[in-house]
Protein backbone atom coordinates (compact mmCIF):
# COMPACT_ATOMS: atom_id res chain seq x y z
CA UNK A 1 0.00 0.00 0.00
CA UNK A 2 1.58 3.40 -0.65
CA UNK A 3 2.66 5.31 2.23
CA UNK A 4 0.24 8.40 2.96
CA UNK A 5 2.99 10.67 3.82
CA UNK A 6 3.89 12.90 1.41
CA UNK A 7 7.51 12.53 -0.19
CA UNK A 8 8.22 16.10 0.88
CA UNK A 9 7.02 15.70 4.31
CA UNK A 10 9.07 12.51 5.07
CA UNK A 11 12.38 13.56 3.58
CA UNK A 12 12.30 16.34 6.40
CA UNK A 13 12.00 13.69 8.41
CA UNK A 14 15.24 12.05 7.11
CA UNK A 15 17.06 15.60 7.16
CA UNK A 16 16.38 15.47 10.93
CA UNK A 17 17.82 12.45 11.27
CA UNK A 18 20.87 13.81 10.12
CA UNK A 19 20.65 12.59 6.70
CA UNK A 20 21.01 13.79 3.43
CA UNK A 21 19.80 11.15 0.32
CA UNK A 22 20.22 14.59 -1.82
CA UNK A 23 23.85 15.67 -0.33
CA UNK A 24 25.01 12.23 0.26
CA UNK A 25 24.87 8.71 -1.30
CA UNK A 26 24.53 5.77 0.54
CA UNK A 27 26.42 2.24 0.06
CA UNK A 28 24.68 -0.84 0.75
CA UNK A 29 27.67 -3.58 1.09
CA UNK A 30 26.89 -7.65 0.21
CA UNK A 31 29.49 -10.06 -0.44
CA UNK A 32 32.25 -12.07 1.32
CA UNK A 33 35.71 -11.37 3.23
CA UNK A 34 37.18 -9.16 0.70
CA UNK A 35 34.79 -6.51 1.40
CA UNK A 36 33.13 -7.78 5.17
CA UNK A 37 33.87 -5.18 7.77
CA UNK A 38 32.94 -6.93 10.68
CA UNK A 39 29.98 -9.32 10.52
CA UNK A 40 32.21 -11.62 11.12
CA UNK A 41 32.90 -11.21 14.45
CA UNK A 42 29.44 -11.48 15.43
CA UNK A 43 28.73 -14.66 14.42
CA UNK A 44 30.46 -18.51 15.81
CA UNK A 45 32.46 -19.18 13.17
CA UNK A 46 35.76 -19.91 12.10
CA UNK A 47 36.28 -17.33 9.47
CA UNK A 48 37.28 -14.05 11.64
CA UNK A 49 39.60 -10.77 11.50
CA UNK A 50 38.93 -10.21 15.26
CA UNK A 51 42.69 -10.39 16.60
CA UNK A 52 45.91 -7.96 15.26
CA UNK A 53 47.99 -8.07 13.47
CA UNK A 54 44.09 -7.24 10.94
CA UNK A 55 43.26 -4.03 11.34
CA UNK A 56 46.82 -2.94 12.10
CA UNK A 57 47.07 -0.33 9.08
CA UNK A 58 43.27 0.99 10.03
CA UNK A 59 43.27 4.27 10.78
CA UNK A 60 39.81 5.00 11.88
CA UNK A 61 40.29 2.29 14.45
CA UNK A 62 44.02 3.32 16.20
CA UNK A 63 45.41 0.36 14.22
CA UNK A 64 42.86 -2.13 16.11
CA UNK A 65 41.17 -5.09 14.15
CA UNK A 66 37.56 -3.80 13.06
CA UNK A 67 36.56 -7.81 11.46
CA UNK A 68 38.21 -6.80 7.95
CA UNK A 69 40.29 -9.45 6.50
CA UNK A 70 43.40 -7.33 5.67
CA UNK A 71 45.75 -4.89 6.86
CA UNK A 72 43.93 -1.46 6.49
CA UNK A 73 40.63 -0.49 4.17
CA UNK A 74 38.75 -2.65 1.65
CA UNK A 75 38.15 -1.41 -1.53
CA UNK A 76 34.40 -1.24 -0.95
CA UNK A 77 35.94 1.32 1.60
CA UNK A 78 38.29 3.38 -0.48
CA UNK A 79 35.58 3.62 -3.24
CA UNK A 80 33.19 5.53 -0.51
CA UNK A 81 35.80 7.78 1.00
CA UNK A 82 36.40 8.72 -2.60
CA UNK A 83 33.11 9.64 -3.31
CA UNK A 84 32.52 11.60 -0.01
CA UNK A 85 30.66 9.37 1.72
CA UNK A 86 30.36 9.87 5.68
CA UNK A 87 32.54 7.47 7.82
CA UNK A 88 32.07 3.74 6.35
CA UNK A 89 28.82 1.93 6.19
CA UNK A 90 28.32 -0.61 9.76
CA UNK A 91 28.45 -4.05 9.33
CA UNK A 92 24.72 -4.90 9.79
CA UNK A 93 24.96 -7.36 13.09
CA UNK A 94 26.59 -4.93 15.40
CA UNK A 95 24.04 -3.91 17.95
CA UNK A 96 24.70 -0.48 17.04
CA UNK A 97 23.45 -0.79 13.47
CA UNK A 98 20.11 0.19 14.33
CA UNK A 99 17.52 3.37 14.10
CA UNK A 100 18.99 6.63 11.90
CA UNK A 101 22.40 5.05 11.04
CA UNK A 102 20.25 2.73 8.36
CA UNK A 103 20.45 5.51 6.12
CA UNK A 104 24.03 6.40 6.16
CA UNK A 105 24.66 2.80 4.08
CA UNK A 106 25.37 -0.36 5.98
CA UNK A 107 27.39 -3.37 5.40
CA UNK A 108 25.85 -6.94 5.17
CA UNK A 109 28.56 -8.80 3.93
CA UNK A 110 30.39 -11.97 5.46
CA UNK A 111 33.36 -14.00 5.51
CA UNK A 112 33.41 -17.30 4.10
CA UNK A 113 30.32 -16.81 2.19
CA UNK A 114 29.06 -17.22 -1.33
CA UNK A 115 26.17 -16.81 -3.62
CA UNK A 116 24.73 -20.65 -2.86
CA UNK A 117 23.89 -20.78 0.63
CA UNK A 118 25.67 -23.76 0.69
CA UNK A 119 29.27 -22.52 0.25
CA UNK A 120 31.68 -22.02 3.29
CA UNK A 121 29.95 -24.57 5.27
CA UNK A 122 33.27 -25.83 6.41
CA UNK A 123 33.44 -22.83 8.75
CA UNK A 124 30.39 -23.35 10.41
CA UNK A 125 28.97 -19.53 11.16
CA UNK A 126 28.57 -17.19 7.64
CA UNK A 127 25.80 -15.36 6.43
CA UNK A 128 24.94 -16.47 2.61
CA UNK A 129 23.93 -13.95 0.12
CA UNK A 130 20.16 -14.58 0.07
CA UNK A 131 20.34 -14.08 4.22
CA UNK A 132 22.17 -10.93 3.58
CA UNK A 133 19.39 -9.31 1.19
CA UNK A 134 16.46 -10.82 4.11
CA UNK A 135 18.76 -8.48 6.48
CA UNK A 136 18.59 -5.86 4.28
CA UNK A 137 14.81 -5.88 3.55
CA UNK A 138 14.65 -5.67 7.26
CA UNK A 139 16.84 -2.37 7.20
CA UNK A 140 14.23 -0.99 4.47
CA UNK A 141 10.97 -2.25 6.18
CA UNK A 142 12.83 0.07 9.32
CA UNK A 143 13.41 2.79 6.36
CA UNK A 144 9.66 2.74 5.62
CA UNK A 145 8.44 3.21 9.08
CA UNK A 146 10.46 6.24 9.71
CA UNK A 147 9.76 7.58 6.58
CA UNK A 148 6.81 6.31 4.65
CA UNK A 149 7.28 4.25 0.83
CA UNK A 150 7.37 7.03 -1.45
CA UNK A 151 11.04 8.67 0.11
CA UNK A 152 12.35 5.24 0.97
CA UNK A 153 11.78 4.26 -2.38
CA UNK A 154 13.54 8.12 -3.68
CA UNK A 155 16.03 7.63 -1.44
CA UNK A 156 17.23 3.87 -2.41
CA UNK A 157 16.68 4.90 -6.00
CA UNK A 158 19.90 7.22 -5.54
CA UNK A 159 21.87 4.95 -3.10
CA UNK A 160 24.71 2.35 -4.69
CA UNK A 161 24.44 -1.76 -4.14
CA UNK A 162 28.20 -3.21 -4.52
CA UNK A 163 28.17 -7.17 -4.34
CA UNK A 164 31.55 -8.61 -4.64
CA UNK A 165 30.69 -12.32 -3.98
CA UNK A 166 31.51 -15.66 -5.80
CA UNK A 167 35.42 -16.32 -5.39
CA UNK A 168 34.55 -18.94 -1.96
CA UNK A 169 32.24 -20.73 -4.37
CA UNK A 170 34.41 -21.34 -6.70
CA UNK A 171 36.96 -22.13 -4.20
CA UNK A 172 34.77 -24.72 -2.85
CA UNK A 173 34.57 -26.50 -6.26
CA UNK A 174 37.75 -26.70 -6.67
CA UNK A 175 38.74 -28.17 -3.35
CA UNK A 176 38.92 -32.27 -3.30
CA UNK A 177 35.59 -33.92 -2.55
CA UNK A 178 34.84 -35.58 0.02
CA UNK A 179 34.21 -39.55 -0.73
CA UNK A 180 32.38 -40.61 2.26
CA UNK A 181 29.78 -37.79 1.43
CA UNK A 182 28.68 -38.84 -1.62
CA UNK A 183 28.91 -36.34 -3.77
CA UNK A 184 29.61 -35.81 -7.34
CA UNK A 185 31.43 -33.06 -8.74
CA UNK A 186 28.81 -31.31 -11.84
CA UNK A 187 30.86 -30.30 -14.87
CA UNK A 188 32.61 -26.93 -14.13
CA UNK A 189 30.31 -25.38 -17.06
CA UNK A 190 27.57 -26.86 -15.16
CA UNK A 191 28.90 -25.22 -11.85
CA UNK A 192 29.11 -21.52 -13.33
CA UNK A 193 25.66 -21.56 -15.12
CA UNK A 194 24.29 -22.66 -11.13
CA UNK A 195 26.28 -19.39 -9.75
CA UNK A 196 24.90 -17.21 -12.48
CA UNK A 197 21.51 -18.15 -12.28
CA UNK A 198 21.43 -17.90 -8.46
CA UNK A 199 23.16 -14.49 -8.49
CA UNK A 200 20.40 -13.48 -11.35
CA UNK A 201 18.05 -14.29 -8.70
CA UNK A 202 19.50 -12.58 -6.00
CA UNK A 203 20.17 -9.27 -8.10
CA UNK A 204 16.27 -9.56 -9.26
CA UNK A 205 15.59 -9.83 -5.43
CA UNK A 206 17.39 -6.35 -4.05
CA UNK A 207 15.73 -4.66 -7.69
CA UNK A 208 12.29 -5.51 -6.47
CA UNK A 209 12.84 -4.09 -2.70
CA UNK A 210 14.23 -0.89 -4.54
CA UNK A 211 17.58 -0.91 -5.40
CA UNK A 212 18.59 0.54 -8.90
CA UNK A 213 22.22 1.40 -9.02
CA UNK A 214 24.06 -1.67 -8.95
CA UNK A 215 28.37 -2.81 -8.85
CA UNK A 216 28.58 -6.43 -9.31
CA UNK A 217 32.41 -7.26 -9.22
CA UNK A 218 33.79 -10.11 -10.68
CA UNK A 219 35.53 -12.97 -9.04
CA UNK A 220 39.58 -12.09 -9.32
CA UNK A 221 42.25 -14.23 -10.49
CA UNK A 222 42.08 -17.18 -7.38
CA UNK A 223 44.78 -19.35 -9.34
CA UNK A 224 47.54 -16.74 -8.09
CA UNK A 225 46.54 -16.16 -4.25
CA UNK A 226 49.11 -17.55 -1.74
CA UNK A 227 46.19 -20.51 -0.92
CA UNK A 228 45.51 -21.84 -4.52
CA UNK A 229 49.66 -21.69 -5.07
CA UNK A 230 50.42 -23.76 -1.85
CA UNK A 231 47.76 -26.76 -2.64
CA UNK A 232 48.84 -26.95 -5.70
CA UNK A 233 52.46 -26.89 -4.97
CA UNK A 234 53.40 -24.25 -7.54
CA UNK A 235 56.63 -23.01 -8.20
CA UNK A 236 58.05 -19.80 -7.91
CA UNK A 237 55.45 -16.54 -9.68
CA UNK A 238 53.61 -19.22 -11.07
CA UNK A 239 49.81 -19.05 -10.90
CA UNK A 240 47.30 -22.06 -11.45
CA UNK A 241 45.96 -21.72 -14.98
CA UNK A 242 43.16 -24.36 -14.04
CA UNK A 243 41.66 -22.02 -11.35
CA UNK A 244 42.06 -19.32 -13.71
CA UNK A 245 39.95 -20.43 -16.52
CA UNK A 246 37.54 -21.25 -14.22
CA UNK A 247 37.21 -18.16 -12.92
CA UNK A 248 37.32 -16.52 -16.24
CA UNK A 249 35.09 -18.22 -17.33
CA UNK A 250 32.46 -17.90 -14.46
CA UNK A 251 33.11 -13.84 -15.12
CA UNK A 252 32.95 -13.97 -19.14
CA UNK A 253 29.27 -15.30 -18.14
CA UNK A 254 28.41 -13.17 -15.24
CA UNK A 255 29.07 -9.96 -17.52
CA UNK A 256 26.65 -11.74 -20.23
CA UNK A 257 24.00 -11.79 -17.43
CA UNK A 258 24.81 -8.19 -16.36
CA UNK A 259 23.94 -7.04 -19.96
CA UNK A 260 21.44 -9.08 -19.83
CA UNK A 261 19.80 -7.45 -17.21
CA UNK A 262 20.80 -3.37 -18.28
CA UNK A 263 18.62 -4.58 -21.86
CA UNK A 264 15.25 -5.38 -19.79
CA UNK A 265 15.73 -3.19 -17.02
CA UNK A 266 17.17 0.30 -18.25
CA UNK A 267 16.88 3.11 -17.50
CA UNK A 268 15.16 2.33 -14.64
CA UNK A 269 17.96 0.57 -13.05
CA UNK A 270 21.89 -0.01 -13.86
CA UNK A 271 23.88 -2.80 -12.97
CA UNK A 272 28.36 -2.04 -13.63
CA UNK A 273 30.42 -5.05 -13.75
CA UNK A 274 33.65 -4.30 -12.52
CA UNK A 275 36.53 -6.42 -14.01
CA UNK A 276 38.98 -7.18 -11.14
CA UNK A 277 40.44 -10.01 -12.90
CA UNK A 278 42.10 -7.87 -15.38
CA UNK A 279 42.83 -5.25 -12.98
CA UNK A 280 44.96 -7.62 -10.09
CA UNK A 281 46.35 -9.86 -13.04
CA UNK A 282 48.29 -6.62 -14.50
CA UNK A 283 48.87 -5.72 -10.74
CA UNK A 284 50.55 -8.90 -10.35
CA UNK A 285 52.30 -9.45 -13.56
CA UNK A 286 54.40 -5.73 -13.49
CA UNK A 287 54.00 -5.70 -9.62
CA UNK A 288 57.43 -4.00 -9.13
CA UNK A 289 56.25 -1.13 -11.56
CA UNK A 290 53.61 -0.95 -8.80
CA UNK A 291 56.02 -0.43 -6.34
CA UNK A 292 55.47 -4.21 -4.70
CA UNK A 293 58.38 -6.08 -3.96
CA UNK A 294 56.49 -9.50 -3.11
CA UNK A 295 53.48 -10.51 -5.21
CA UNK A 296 52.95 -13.92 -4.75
CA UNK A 297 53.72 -14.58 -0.66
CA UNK A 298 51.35 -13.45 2.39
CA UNK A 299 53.29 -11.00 4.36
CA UNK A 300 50.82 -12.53 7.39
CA UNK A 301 50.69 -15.82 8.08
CA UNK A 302 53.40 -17.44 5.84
CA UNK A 303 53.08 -19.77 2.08
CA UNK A 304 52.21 -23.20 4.00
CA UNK A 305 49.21 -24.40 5.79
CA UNK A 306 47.78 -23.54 8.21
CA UNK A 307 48.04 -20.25 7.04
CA UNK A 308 47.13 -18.53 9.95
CA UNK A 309 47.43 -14.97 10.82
CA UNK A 310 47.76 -13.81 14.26
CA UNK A 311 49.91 -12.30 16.66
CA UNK A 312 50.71 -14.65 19.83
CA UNK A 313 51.90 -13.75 23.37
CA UNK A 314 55.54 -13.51 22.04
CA UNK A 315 58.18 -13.89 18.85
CA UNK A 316 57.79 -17.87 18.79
CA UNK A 317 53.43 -17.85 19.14
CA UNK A 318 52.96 -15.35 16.61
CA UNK A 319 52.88 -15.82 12.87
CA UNK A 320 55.53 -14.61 10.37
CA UNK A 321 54.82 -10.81 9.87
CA UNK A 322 56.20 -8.77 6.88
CA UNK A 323 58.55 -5.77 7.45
CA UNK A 324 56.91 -3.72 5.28
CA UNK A 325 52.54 -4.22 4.48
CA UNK A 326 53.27 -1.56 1.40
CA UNK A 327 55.27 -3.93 -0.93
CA UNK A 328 53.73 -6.99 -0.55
CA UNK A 329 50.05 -7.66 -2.64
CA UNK A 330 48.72 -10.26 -0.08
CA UNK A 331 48.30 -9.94 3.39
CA UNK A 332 47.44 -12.97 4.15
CA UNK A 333 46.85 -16.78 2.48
CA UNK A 334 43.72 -15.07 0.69
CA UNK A 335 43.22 -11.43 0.75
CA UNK A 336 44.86 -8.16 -0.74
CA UNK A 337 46.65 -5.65 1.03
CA UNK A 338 45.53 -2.31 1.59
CA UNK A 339 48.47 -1.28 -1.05
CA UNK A 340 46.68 -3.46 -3.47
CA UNK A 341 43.06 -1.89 -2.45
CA UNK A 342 44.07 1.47 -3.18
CA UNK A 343 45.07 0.42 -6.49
CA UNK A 344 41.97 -2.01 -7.39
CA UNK A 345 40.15 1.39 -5.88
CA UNK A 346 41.36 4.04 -7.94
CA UNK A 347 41.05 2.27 -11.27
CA UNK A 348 37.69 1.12 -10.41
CA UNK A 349 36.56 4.33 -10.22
CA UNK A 350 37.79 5.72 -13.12
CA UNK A 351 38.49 2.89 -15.55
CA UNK A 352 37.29 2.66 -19.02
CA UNK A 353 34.93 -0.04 -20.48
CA UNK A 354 37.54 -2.47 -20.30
CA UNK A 355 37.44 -2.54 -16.47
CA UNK A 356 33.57 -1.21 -16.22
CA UNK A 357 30.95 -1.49 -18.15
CA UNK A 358 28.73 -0.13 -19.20
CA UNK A 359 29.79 3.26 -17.24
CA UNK A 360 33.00 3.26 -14.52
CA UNK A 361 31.98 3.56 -11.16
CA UNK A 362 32.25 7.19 -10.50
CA UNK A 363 29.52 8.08 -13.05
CA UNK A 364 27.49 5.27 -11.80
CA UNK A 365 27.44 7.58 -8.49
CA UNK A 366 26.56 10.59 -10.54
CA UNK A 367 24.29 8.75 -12.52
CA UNK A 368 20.52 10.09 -12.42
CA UNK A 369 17.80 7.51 -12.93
């Protein structure tokens, strides 16, 4: 039923809440690790970035872990400061995500998850994809009881949905099965046509509960992090072409569905894919023209299982710790550093249709719909 109160009426209401949809454009965050600020540590589970040395480059935090999975800022982080967004949107399951702070952007994504709800059940505790857009059509059902349909609906009309999800379920498929499980590996075609149509779901999902500005980011080059290299014994600056192709080929598909999706829904709504494949892989391959003198080790955690990252109660308890976070690309057995973010960040932002199309990221912010 359409709200009764009229649009002008309830966006005074969100101007006294301290909020500007007009001044200010809000982020709503889903995806996994690479762009979870803290969900994480809110949840049982074994995937968490609760302890230092994470956190350690942060500055909003003093240098303390805040539940991201890397040294400093994500990129989903850099991206907002860029664009003059206030502070960084809350990961969702703090208790203090609650009341006016909805409409400053908030962060629903998790470690260890993926777009089948399945994925990352190895870790026990994660919140899947389609549990992070229920969480977020709570945050709008809030949105509409403070200030009616009609300016919830204006004001998610202007705000910007990143999801940066799908590397764990690949990962997943390409880890050994399990005999005793019964359980059949589908053909890897098979497998990417499963993710697509799932995320085509999901993305239908968050366009029907308002959003219209989308940045679906593609799964990066997993054959080259320190993780994928140590199972399968790789040499030296070598990454695995196997995981590669698989991943390229999950992305040549997802950018099929993306303009897919632009041809039925514009101009209502946009979706950008953002090519991070391309992006790290020319990171990685002229890394010292980056300024990077490591590209293929963690600096936390070290190259060999367990690959854990944490700092113990002296030298011999603690895991190996880079000298210097700057020039290395990983900071741990699966994430970027902050150095790397920046990077990924910047060209994001600005890059031309070879890294996002059908608009870069910047004008997708500026875009009017």
């Amino acid at each position: 039923m359409a709200s009764l109160v009229p649009v002008w009426v309830a966006l005074v209401l969100v101007f006294s809440l301290n909020v500007s949809p007009s001044l200010s454009i809000a982020s709503f965050v889903f995806g996994d690790s690479l762009v979870d600020t803290g969900n994480n540590d809110y949840l049982f589970t074994l995937s968490k970035a609760d302890s230092p040395p994470y956190g350690i480059d942060f500055a909003a935090s003093g240098g303390r872990p805040t539940g991201r999975f890397t040294n400093g800022r994500t990129i989903s982080d850099i991206i907002g400061q860029a664009m003059g967004e206030k502070g960084f949107p809350p990961p969702f399951l703090a208790p203090t995500t609650s009341g006016d702070t909805l409409f400053g952007g908030v962060n629903y994504a998790s470690g260890a998850s993926g777009i089948l709800d399945e994925t990352g059940s190895l870790f026990i505790g994660r919140v899947p994809l389609s549990t992070q857009i229920s969480y977020f059509e709570q945050s709008r059902a809030y949105m509409v009881g403070m200030v009616g349909q009609n300016a919830t609906d204006e004001f998610l009309k202007g705000s910007v949905f990143s999801i940066t999800t799908g590397s764990n379920d690949i990962l997943n498929y390409m880890e050994p099965s399990i005999p005793f499980l019964g359980q059949e590996k589908v053909p890897h075609t098979m497998f990417q046509d499963y993710m697509i149509s799932n995320l085509t779901l999901h993305l239908k999902r968050l366009n029907e509960l308002g959003a219209r500005k989308f940045v679906v980011v593609g799964v990066g080059p997993l054959g080259c992090i320190p993780y994928v290299r140590a199972l399968k014994l790789l040499p030296d600056e070598t990454c695995s072409s196997v995981a590669n192709r698989l991943t390229q080929g999950y992305n040549m598909k997802l950018r099929r569905m993306l303009d897919q999706l632009n041809d039925e829904m514009r101009p209502a709504s946009m979706f950008v894919y953002a090519n991070s494949y391309d992006i790290f892989m020319e990171i990685i391959q002229h890394y010292q023209h980056y300024g990077f003198e490591n590209a293929y080790d963690p600096c936390c955690g070290g190259s060999f299982p367990p690959f854990i990252c944490f700092i113990g109660s002296n030298s011999s308890t603690s895991s190996v710790l880079c000298e210097d976070r700057s020039k290395y690309m990983f900071w741990d057995a699966y994430h970027p550093t902050e150095a790397v973010n920046v990077i990924m960040a910047q060209t994001l932002l600005d890059g031309d249709d070879s890294v996002t199309s059908p608009i870069s990221i910047r004008q997708l912010y500026d875009f009017k719909l």
